[in-house]
N, C-alpha and C. Protein backbone atom coordinates (compact mmCIF):
# COMPACT_ATOMS: atom_id res chain seq x y z
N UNK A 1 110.20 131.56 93.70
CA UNK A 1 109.96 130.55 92.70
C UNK A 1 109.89 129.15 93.32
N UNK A 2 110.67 129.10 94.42
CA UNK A 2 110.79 127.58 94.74
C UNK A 2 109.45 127.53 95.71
N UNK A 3 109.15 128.38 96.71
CA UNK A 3 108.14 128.56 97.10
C UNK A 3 106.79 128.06 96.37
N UNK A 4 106.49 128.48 95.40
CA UNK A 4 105.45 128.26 94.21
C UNK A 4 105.59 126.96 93.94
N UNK A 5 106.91 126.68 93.52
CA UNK A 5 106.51 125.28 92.97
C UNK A 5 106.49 123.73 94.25
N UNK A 6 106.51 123.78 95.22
CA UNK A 6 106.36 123.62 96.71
C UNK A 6 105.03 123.54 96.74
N UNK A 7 104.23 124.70 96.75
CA UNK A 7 102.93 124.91 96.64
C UNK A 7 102.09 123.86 95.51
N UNK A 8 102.48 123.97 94.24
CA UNK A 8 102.04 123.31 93.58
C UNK A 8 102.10 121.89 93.16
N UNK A 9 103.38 121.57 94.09
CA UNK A 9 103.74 119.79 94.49
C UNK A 9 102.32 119.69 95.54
N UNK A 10 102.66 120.40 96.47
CA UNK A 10 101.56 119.92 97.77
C UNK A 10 100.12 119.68 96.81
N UNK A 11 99.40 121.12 96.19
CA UNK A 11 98.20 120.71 95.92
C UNK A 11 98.43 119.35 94.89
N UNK A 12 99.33 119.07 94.06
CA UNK A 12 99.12 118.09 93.10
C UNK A 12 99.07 116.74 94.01
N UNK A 13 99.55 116.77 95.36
CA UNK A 13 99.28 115.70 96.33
C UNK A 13 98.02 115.55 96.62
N UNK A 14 97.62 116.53 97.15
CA UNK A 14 96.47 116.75 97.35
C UNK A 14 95.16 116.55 97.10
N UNK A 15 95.57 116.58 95.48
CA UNK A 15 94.14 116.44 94.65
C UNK A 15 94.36 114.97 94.14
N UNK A 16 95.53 114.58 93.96
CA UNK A 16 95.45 112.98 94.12
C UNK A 16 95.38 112.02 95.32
N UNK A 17 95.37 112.58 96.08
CA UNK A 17 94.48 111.76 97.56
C UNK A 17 93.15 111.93 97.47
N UNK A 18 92.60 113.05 97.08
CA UNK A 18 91.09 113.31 96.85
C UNK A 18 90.60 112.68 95.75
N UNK A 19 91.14 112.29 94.67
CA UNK A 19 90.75 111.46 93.40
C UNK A 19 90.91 109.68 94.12
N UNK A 20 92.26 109.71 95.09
CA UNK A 20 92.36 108.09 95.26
C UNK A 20 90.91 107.62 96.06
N UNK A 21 90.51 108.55 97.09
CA UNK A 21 89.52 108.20 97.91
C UNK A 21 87.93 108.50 97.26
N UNK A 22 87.93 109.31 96.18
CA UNK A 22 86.78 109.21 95.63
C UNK A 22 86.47 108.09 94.66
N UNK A 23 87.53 107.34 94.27
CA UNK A 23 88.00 106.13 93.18
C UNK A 23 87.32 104.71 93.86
N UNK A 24 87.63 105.09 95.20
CA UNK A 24 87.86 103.46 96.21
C UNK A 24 87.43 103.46 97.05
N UNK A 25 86.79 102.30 97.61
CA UNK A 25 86.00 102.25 98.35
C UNK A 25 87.37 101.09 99.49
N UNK A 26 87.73 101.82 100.54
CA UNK A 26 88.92 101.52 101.23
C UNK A 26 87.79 100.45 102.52
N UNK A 27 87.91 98.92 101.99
CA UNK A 27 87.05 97.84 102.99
C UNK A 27 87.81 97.41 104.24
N UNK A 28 87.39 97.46 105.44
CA UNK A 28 88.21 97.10 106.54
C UNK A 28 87.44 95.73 106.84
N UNK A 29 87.96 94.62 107.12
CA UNK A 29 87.17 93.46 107.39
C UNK A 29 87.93 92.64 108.61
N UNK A 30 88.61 93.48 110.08
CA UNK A 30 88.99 92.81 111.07
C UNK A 30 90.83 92.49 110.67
N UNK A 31 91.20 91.63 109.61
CA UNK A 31 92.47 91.08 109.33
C UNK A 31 93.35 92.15 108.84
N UNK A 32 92.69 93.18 108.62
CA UNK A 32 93.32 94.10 107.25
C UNK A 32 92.42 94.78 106.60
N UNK A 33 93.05 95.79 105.15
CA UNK A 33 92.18 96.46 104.35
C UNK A 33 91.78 96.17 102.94
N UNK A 34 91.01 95.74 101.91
CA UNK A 34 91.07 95.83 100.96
C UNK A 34 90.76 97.16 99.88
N UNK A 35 91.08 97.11 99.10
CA UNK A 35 90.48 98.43 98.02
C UNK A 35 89.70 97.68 97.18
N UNK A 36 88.71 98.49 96.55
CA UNK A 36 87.56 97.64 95.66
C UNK A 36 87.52 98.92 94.92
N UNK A 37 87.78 99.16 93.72
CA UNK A 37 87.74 100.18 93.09
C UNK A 37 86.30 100.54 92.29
N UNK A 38 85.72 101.77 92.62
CA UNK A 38 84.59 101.92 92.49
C UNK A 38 84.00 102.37 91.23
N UNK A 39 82.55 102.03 90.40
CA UNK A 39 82.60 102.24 89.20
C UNK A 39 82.12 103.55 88.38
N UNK A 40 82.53 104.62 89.86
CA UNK A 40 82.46 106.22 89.11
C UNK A 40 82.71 107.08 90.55
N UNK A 41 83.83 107.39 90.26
CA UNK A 41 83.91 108.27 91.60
C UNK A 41 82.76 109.34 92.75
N UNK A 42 83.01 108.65 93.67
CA UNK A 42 82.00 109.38 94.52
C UNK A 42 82.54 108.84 96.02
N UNK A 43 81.47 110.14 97.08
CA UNK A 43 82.17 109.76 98.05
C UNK A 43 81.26 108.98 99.09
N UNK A 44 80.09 108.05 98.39
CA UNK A 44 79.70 107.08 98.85
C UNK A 44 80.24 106.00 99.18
N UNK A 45 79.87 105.61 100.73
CA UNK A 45 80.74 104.63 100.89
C UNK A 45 82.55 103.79 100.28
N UNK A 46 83.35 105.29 100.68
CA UNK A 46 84.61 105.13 100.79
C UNK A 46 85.31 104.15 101.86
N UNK A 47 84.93 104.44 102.97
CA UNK A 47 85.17 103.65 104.01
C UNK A 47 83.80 103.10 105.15
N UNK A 48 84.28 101.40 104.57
CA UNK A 48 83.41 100.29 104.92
C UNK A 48 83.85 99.72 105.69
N UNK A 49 83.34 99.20 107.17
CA UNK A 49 83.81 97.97 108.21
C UNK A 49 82.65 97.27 107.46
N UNK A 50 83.19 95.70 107.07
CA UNK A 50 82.18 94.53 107.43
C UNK A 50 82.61 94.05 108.51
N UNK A 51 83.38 93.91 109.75
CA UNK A 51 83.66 93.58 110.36
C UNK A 51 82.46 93.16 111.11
N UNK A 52 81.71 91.98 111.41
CA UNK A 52 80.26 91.68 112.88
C UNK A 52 79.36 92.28 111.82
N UNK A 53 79.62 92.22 110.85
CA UNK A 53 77.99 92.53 109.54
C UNK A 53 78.17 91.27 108.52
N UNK A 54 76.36 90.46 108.70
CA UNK A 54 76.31 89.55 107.51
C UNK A 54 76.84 89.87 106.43
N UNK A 55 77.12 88.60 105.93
CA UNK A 55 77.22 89.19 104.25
C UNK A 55 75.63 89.25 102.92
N UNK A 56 74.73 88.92 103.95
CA UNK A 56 73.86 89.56 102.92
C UNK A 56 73.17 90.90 103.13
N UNK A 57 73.75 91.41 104.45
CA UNK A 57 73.10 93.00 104.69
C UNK A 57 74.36 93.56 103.72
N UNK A 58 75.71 93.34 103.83
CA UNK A 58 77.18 93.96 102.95
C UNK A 58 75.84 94.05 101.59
N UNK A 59 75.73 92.81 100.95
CA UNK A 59 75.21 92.67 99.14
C UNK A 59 74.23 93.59 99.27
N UNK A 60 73.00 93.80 100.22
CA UNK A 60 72.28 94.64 100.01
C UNK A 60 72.60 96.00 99.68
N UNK A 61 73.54 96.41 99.70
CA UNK A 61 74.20 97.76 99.22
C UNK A 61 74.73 97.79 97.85
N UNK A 62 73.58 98.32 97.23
CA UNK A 62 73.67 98.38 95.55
C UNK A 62 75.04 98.90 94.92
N UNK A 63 75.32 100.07 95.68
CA UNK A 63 76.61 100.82 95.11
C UNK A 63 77.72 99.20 95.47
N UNK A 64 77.65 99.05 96.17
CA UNK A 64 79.31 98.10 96.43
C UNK A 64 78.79 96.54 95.97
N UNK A 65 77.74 96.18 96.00
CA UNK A 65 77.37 94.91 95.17
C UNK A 65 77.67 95.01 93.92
N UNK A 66 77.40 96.32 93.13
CA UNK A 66 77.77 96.53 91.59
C UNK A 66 79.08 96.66 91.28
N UNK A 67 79.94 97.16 92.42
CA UNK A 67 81.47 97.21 92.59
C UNK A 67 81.96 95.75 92.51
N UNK A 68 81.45 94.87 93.15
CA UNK A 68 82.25 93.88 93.12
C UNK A 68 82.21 93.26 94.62
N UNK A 69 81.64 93.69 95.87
CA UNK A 69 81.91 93.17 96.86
C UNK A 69 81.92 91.40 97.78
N UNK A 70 80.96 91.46 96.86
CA UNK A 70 80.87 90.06 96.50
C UNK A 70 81.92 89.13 96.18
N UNK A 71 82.46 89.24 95.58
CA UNK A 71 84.06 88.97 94.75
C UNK A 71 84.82 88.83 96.11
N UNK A 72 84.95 90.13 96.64
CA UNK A 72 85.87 90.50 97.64
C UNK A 72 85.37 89.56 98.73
N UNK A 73 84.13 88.99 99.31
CA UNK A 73 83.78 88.65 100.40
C UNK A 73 83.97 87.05 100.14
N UNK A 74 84.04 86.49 98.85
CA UNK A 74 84.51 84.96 98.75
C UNK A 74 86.39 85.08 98.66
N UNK A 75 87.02 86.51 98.39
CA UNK A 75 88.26 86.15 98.80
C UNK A 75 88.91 86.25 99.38
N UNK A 76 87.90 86.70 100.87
CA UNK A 76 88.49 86.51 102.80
C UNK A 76 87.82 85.65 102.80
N UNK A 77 87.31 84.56 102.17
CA UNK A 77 86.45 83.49 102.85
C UNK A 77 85.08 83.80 103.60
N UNK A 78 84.96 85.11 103.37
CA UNK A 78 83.30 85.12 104.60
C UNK A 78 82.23 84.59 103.88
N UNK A 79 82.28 84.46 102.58
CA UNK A 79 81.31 83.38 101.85
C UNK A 79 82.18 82.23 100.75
N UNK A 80 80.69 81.20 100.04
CA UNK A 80 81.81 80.70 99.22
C UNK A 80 81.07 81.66 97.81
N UNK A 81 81.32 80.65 96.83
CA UNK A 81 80.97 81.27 95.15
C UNK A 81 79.66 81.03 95.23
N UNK A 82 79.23 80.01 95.61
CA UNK A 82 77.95 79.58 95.50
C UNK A 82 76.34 80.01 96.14
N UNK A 83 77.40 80.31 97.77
CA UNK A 83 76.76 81.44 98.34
C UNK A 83 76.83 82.81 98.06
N UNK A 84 77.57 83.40 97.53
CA UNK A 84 77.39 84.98 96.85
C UNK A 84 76.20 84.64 95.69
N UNK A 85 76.44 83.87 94.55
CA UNK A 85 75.30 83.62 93.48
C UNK A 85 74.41 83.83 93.86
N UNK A 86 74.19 83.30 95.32
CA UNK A 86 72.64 82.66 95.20
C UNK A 86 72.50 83.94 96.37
N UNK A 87 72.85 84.24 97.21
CA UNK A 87 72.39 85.65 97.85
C UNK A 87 72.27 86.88 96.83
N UNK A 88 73.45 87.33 95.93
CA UNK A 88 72.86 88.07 94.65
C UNK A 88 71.85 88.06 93.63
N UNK A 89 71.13 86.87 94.02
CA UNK A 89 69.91 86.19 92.66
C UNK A 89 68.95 86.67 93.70
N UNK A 90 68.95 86.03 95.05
CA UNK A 90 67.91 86.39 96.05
C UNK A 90 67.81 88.07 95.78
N UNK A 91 68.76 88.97 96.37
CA UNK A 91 69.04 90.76 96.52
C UNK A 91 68.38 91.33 95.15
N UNK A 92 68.57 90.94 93.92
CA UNK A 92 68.74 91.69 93.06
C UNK A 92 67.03 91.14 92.31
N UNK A 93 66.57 89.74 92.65
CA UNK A 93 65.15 89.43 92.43
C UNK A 93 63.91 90.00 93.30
N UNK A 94 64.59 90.62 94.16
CA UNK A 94 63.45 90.79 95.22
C UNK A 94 62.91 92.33 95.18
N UNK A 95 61.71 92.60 95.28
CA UNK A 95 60.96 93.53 95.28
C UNK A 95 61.41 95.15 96.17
């Protein structure tokens, strides 16, 4: 019995590590990590370096621009507000 329920702690670990990482997109940017929680689980782009990548090749990535990355990249400072706007007006106008 204790066996079993052992078993069924582990998988319930289990399947919530597999839900956390399909949830989040886990960003490494050189200082540290952020989480940007993603807006339907999948296992696209879970784990991101921007680390030595512009930030308008980062926006060009539809899945994590619609997430929010943007957000995230004016609050390490690698852009300001004004520059995300106007690189997202450029990305999202262009052909």
């Amino acid at each position: 019995m204790i066996h079993k329920i052992k078993r069924l702690i582990l998988l319930a670990i289990l399947v919530s590590a597999g839900y956390f990482l399909l949830s989040n997109h886990i960003i490494y940017f050189g200082n540290g990590i952020k989480l940007l929680k993603k807006s339907k689980p999948t296992s696209a782009y879970t784990f991101v370096s921007i680390v030595d990548k512009r930030a308008e090749d980062i926006l060009k990535i539809e899945d994590l621009r619609n997430d929010g990355i943007g957000d995230l990249l004016v609050e390490i400072g690698k852009l300001n507000n004004e520059e995300k706007e106007r690189l997202e007006y450029i990305i999202t106008r262009s052909p």
